[in-house]
N, C-alpha and C. Protein backbone atom coordinates (compact mmCIF):
# COMPACT_ATOMS: atom_id res chain seq x y z
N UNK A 1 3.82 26.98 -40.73
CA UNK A 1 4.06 25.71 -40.07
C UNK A 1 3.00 25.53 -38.98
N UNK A 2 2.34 24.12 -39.10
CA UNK A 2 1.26 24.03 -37.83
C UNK A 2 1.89 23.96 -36.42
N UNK A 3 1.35 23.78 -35.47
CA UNK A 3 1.72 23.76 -33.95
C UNK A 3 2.10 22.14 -33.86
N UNK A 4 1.78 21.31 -34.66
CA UNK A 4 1.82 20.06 -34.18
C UNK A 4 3.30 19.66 -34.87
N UNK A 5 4.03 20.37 -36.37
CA UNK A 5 4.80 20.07 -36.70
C UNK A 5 6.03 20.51 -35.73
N UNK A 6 6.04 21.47 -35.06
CA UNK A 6 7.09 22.40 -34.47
C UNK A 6 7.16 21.66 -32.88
N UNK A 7 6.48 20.27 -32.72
CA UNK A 7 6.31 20.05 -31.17
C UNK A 7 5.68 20.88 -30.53
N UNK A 8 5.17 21.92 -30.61
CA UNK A 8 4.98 22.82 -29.69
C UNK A 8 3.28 22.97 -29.17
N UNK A 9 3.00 22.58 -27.90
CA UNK A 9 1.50 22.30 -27.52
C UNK A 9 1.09 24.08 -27.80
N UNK A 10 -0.18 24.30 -28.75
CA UNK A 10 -0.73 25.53 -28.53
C UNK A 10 -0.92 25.84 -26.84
N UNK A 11 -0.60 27.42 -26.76
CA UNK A 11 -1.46 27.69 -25.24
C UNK A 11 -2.37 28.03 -25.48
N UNK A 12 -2.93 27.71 -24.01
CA UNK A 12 -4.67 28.26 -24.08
C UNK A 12 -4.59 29.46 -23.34
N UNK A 13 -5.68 30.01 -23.69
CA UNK A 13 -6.36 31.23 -23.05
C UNK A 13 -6.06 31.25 -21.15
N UNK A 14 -5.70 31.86 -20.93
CA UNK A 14 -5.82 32.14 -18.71
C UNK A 14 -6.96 32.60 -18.47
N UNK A 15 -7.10 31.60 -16.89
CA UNK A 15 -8.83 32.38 -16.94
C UNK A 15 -7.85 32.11 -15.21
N UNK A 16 -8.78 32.69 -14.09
CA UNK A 16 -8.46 32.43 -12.91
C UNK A 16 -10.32 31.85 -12.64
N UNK A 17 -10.11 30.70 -12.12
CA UNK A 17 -11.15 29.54 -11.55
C UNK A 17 -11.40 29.95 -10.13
N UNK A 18 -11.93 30.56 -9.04
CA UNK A 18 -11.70 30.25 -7.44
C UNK A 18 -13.25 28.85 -7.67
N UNK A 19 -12.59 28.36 -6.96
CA UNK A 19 -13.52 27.37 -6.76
C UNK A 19 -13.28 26.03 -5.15
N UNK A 20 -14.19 26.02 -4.77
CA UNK A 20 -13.77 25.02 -3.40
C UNK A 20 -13.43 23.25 -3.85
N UNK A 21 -13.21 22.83 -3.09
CA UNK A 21 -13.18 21.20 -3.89
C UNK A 21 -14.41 20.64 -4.07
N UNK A 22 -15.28 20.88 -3.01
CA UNK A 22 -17.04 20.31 -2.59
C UNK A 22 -17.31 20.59 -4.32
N UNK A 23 -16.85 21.95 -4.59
CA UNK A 23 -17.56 22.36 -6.01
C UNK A 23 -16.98 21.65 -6.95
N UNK A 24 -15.66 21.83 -7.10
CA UNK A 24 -14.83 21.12 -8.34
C UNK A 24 -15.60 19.71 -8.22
N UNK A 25 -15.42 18.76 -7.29
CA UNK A 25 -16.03 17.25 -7.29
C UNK A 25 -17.68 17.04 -7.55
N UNK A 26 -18.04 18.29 -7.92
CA UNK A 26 -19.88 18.22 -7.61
C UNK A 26 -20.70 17.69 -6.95
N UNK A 27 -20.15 18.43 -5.68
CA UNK A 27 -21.26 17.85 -4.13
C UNK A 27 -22.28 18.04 -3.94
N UNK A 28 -23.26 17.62 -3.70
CA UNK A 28 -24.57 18.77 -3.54
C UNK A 28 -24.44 19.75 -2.67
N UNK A 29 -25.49 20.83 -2.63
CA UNK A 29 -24.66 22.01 -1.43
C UNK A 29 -23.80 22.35 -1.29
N UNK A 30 -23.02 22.53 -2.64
CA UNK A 30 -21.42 23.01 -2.51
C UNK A 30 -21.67 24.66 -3.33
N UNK A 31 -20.83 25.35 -2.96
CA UNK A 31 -21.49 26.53 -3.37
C UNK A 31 -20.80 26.77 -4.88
N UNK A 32 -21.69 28.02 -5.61
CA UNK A 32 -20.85 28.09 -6.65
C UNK A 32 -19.51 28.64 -7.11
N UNK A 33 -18.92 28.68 -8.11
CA UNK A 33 -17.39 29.29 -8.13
C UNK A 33 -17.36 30.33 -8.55
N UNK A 34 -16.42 30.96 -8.38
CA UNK A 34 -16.30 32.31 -9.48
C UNK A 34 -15.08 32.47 -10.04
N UNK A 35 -15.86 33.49 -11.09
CA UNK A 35 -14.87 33.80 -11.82
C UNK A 35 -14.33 35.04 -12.43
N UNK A 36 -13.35 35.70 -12.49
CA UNK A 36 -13.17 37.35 -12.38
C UNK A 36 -14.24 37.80 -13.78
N UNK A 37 -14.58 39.06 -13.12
CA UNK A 37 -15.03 39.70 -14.30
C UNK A 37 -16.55 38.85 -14.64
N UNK A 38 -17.16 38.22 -13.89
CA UNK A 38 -18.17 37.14 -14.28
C UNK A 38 -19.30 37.14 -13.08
N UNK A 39 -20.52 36.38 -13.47
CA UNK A 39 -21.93 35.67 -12.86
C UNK A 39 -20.75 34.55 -11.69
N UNK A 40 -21.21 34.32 -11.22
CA UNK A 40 -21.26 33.02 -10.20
C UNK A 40 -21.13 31.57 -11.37
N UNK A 41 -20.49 30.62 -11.71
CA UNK A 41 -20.36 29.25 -12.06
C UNK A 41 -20.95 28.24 -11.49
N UNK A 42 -21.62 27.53 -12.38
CA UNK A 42 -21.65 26.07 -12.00
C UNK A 42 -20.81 25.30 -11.97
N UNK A 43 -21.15 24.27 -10.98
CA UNK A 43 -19.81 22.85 -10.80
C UNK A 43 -19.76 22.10 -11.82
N UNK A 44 -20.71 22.35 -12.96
CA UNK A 44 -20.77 21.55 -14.28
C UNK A 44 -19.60 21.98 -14.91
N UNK A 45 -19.69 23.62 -14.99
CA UNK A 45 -18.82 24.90 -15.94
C UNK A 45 -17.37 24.48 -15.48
N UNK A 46 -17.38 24.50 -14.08
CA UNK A 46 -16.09 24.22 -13.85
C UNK A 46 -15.36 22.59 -13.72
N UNK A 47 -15.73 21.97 -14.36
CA UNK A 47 -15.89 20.65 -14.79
C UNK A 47 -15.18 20.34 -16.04
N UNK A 48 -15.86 21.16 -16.50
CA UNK A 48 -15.53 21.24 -18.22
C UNK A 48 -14.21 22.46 -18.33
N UNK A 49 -14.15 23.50 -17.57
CA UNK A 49 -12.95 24.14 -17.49
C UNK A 49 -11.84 23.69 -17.14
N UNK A 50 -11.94 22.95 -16.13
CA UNK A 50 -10.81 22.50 -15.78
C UNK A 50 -10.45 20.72 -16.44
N UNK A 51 -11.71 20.38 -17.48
CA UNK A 51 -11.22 19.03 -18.30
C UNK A 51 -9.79 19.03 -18.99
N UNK A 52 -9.30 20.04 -19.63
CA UNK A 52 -8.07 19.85 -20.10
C UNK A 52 -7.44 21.65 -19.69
N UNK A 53 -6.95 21.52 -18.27
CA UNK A 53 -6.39 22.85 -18.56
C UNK A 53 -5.09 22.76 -17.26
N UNK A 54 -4.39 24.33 -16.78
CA UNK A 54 -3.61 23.86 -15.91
C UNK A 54 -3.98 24.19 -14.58
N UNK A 55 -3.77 23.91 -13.84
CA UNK A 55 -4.28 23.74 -12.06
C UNK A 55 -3.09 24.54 -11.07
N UNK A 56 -4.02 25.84 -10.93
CA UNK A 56 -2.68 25.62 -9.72
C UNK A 56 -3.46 25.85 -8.42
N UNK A 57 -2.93 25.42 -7.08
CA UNK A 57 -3.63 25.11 -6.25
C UNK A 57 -3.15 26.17 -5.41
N UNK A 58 -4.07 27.21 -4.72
CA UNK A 58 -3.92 28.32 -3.58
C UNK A 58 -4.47 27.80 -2.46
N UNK A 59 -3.94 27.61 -1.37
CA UNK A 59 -4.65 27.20 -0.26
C UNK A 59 -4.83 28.64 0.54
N UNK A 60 -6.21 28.79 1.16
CA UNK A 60 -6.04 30.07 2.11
C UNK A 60 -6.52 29.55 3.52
N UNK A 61 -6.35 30.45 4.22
CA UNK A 61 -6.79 30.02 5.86
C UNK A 61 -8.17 30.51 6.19
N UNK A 62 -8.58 30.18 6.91
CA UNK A 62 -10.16 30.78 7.44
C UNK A 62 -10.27 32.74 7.46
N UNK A 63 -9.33 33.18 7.35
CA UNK A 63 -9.21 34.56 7.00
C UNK A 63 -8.96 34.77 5.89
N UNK A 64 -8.98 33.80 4.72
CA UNK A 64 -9.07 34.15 3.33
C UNK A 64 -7.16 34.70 3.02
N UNK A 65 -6.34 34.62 3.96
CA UNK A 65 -5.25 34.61 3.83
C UNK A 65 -4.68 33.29 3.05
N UNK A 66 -3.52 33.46 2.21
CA UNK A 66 -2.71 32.68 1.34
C UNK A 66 -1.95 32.04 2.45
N UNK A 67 -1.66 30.57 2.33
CA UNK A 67 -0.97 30.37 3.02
C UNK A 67 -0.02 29.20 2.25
N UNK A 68 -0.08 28.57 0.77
CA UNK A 68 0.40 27.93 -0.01
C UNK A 68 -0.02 28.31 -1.16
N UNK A 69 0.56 28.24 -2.27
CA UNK A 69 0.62 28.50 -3.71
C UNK A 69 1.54 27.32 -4.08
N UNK A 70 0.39 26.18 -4.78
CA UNK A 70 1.39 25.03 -5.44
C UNK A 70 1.66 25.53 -7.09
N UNK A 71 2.72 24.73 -7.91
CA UNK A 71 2.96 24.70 -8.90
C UNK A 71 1.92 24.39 -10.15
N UNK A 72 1.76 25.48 -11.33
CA UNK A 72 0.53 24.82 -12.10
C UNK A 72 1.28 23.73 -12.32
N UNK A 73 -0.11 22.54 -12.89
CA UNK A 73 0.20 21.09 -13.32
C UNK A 73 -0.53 21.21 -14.73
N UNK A 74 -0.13 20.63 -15.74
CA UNK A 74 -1.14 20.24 -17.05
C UNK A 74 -1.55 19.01 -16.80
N UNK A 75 -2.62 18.62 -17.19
CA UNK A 75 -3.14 17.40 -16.78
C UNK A 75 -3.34 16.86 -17.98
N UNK A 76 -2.88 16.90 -19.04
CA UNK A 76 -2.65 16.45 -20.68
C UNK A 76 -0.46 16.73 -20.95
N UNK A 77 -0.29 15.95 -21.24
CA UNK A 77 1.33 16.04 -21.44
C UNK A 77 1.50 16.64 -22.82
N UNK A 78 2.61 17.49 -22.86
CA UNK A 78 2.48 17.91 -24.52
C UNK A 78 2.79 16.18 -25.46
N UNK A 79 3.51 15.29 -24.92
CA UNK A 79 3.65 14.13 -26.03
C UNK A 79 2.08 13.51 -25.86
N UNK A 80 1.47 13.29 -24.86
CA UNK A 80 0.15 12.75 -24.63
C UNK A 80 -0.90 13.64 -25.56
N UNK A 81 -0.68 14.75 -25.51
CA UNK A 81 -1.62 15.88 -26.22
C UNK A 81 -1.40 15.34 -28.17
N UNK A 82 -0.20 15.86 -28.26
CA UNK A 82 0.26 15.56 -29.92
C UNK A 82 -0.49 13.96 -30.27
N UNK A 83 -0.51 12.88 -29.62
CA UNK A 83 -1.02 11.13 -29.79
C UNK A 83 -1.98 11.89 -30.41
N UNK A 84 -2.85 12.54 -29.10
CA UNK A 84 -4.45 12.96 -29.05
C UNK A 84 -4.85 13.31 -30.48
N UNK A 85 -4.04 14.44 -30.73
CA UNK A 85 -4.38 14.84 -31.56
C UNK A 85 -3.97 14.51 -32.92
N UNK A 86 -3.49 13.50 -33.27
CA UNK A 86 -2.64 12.55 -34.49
C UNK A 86 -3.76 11.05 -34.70
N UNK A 87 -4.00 10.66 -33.60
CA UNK A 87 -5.15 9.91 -33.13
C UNK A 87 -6.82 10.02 -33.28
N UNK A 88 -7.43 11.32 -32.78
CA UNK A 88 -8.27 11.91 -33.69
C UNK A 88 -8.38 12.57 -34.82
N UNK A 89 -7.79 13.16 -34.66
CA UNK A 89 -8.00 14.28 -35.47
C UNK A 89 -8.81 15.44 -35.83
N UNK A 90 -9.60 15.47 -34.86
CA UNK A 90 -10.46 16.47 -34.54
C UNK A 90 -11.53 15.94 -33.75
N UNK A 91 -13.01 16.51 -33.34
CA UNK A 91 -13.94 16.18 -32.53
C UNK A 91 -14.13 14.92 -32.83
N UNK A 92 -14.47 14.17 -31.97
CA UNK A 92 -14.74 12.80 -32.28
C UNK A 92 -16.38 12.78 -32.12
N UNK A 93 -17.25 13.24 -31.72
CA UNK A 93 -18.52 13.42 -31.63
C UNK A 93 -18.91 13.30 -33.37
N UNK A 94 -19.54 11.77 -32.78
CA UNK A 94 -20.09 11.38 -34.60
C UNK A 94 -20.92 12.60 -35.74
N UNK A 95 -20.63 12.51 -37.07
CA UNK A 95 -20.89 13.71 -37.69
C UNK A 95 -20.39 15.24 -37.39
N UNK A 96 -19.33 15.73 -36.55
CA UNK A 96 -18.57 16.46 -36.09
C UNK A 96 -18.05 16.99 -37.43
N UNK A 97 -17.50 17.70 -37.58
CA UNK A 97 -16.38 18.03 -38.74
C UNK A 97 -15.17 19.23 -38.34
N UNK A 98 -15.12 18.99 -36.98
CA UNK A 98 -14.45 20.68 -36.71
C UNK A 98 -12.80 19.87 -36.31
N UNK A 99 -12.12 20.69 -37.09
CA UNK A 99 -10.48 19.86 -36.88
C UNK A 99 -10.03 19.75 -35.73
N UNK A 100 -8.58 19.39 -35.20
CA UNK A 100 -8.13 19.08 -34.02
C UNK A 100 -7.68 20.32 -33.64
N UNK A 101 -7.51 21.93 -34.57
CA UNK A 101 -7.02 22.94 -33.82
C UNK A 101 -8.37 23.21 -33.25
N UNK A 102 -9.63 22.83 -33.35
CA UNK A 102 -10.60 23.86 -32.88
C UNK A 102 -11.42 22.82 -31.32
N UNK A 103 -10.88 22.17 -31.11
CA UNK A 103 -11.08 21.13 -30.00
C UNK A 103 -10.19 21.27 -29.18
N UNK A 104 -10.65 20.82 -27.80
CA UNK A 104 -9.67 20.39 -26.24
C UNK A 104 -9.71 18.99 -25.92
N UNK A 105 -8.75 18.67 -25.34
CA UNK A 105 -8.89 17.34 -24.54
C UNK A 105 -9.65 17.02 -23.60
N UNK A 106 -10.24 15.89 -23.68
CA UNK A 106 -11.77 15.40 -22.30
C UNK A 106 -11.74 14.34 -21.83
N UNK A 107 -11.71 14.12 -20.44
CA UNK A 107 -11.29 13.15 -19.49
C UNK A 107 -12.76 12.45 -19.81
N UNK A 108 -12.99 11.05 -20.50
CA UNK A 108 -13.89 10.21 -20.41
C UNK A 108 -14.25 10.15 -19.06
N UNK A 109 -13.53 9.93 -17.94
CA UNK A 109 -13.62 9.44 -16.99
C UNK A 109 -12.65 10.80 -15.92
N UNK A 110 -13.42 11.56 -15.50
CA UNK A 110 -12.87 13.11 -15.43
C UNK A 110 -12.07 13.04 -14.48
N UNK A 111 -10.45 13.65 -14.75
CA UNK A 111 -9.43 12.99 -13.62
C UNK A 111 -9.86 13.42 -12.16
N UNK A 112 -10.78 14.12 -11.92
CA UNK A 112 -10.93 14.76 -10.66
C UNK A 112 -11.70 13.49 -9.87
N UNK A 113 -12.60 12.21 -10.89
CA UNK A 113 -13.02 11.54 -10.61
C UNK A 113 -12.30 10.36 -10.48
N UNK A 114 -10.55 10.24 -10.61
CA UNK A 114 -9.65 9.30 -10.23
C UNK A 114 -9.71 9.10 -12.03
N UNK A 115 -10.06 9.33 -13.60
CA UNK A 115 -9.86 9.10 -14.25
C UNK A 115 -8.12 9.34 -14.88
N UNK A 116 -7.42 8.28 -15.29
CA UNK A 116 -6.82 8.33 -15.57
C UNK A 116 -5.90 9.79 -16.49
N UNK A 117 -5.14 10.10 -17.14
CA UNK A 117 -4.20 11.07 -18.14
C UNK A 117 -3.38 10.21 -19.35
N UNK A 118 -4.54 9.61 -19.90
CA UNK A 118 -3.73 8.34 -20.87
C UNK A 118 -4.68 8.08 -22.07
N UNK A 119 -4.28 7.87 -23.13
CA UNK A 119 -5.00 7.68 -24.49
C UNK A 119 -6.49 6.81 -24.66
N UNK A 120 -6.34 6.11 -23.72
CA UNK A 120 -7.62 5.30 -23.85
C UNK A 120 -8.35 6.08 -22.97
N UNK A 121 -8.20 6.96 -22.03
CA UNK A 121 -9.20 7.59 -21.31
C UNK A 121 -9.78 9.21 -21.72
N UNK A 122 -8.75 9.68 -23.17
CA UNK A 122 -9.23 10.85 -23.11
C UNK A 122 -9.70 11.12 -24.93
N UNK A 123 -10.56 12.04 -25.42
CA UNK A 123 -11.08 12.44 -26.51
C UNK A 123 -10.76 13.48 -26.94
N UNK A 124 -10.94 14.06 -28.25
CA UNK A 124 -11.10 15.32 -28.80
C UNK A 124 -12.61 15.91 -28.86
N UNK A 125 -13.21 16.92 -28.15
CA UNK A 125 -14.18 17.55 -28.39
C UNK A 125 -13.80 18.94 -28.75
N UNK A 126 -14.58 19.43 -29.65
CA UNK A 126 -15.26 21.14 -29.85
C UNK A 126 -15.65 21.63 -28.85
N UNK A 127 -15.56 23.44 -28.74
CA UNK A 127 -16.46 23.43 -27.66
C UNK A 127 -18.12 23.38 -27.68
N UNK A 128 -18.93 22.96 -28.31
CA UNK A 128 -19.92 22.90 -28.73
C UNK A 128 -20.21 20.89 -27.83
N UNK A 129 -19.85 20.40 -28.34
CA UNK A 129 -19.55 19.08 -27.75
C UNK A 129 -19.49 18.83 -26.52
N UNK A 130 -18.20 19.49 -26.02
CA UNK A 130 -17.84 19.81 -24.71
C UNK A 130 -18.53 20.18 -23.82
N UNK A 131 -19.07 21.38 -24.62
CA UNK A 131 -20.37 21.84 -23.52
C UNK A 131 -21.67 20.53 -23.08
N UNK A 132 -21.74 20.26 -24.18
CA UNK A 132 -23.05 19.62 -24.15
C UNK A 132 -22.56 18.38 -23.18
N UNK A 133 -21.41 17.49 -22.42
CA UNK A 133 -21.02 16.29 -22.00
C UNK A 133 -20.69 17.46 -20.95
N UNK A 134 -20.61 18.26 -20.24
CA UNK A 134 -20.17 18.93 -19.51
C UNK A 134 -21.79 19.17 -18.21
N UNK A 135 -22.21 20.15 -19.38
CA UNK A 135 -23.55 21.16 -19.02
C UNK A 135 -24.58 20.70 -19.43
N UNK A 136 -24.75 20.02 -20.47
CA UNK A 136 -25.84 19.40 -21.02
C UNK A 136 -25.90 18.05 -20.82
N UNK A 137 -25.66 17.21 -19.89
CA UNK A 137 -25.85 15.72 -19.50
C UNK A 137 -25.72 14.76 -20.38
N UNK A 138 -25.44 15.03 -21.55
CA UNK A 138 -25.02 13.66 -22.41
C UNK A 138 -23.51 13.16 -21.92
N UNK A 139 -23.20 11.98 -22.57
CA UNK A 139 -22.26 11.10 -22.04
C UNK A 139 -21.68 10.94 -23.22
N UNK A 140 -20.79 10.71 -23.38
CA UNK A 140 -19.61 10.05 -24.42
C UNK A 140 -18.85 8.86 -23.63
N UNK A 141 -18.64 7.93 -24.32
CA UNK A 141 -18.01 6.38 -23.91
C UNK A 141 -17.40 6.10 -24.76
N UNK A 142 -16.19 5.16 -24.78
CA UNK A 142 -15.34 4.12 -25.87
C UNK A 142 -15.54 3.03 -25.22
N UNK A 143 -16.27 2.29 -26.50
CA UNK A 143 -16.93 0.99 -26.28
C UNK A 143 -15.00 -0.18 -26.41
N UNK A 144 -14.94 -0.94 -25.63
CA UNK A 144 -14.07 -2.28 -25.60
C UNK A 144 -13.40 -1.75 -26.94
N UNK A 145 -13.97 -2.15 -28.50
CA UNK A 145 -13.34 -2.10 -29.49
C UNK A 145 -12.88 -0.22 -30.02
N UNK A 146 -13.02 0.52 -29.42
CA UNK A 146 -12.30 1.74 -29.41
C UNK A 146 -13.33 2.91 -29.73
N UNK A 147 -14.80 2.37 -30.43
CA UNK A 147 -15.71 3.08 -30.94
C UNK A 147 -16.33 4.16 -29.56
N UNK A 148 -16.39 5.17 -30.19
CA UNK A 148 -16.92 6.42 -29.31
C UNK A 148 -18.59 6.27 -29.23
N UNK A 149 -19.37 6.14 -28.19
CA UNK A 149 -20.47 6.03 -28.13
C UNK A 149 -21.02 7.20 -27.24
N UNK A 150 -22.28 7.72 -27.90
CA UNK A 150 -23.18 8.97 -27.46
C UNK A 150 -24.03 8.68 -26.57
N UNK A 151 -24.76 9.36 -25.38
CA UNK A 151 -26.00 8.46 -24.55
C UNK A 151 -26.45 9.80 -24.35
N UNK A 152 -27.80 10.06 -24.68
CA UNK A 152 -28.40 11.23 -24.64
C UNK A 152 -28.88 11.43 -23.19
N UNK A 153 -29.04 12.93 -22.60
CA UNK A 153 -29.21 12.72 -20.94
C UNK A 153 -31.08 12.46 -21.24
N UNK A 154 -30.80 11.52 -20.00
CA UNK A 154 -32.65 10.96 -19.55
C UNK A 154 -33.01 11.96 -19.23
N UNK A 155 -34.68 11.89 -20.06
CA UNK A 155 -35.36 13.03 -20.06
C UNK A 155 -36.63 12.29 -19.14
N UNK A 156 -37.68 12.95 -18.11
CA UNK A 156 -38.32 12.31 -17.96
C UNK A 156 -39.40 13.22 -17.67
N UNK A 157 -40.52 13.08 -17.09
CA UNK A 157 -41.78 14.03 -17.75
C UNK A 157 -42.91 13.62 -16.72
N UNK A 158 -43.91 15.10 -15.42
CA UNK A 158 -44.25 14.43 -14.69
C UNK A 158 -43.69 13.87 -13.50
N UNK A 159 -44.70 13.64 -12.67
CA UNK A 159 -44.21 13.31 -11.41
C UNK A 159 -43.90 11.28 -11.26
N UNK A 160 -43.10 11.35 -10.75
CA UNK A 160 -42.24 9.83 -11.09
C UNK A 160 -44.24 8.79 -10.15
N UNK A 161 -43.84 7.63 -10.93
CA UNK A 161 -44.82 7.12 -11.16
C UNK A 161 -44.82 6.33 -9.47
N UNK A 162 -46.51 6.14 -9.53
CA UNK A 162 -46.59 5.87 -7.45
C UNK A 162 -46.55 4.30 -7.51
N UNK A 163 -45.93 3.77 -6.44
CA UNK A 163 -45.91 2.35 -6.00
C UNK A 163 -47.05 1.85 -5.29
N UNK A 164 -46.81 0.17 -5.02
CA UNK A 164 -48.20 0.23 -4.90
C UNK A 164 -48.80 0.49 -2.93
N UNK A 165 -49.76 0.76 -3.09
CA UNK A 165 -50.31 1.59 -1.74
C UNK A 165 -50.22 0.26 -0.77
């Protein structure tokens, strides 16, 4: 029996994120995150980690002491998740072919950036996809009529061109 017949949202993998907000929001000069067992993160990495996963929030004090531990949140609902995935049906990244078990959910409009937790705002990507709209600067959009549109990141070459003297 699949996961989608039984109601039941697959779990994902646990990772522990430390990360500041400057970083999560991608400030400039915000330092990087870490992660156990790992290199130092980018605010991209943790961008894309935390696109469809659960949050729980540790506050510490200037002595690195705990001083709150909020409740994890999912930021995909299991009935919102099942649409998702009944709705795509796997990566939506044109010429894609990888099904809806091998994809996560992706905030078009990344909730950390005030984007919504609702069908018109979120996609199915691979992680291959994912990465690349994450870490690799391309963009994914749904055009008015529902169509998923690609925008490759600007490449540019050379020192930007001089005005006039």
């Amino acid at each position: 029996m699949h996961a989608l017949d039984t109601g039941l949202v697959p779990q994902r993998t646990h990772m522990q994120v430390t990360t500041s907000l400057e970083t999560l929001l991608g400030l400039s000069g915000a330092p990087a995150a870490e992660m156990e067992f790992s290199l130092p993160i980018s605010a991209k990495a943790v961008e894309r980690l935390a696109c469809d996963c659960s949050i729980t929030r540790i506050v510490l004090d200037s002595d690195s002491m705990v001083i709150d531990v909020g409740r994890a949140k999912r930021k995909i609902s299991g009935p919102t998740y099942k649409a998702l995935k009944v709705r795509d049906q796997g990566c939506v990244w044109p010429g894609c072919d990888r099904p809806a078990t091998w994809t996560s959910g992706h905030h078009l409009v990344h909730w950390v950036r005030g984007g919504p937790t609702n069908l018109p705002n979120l996609a199915l990507l691979c992680y291959r996809h994912h990465w690349m709209v994450h870490e690799g600067e391309w963009q994914i959009v749904r055009s008015n009529d529902g169509e998923i549109l690609i925008v490759p990141p600007t490449m540019t070459f050379g020192p930007p061109p001089r005005g006039p003297d």
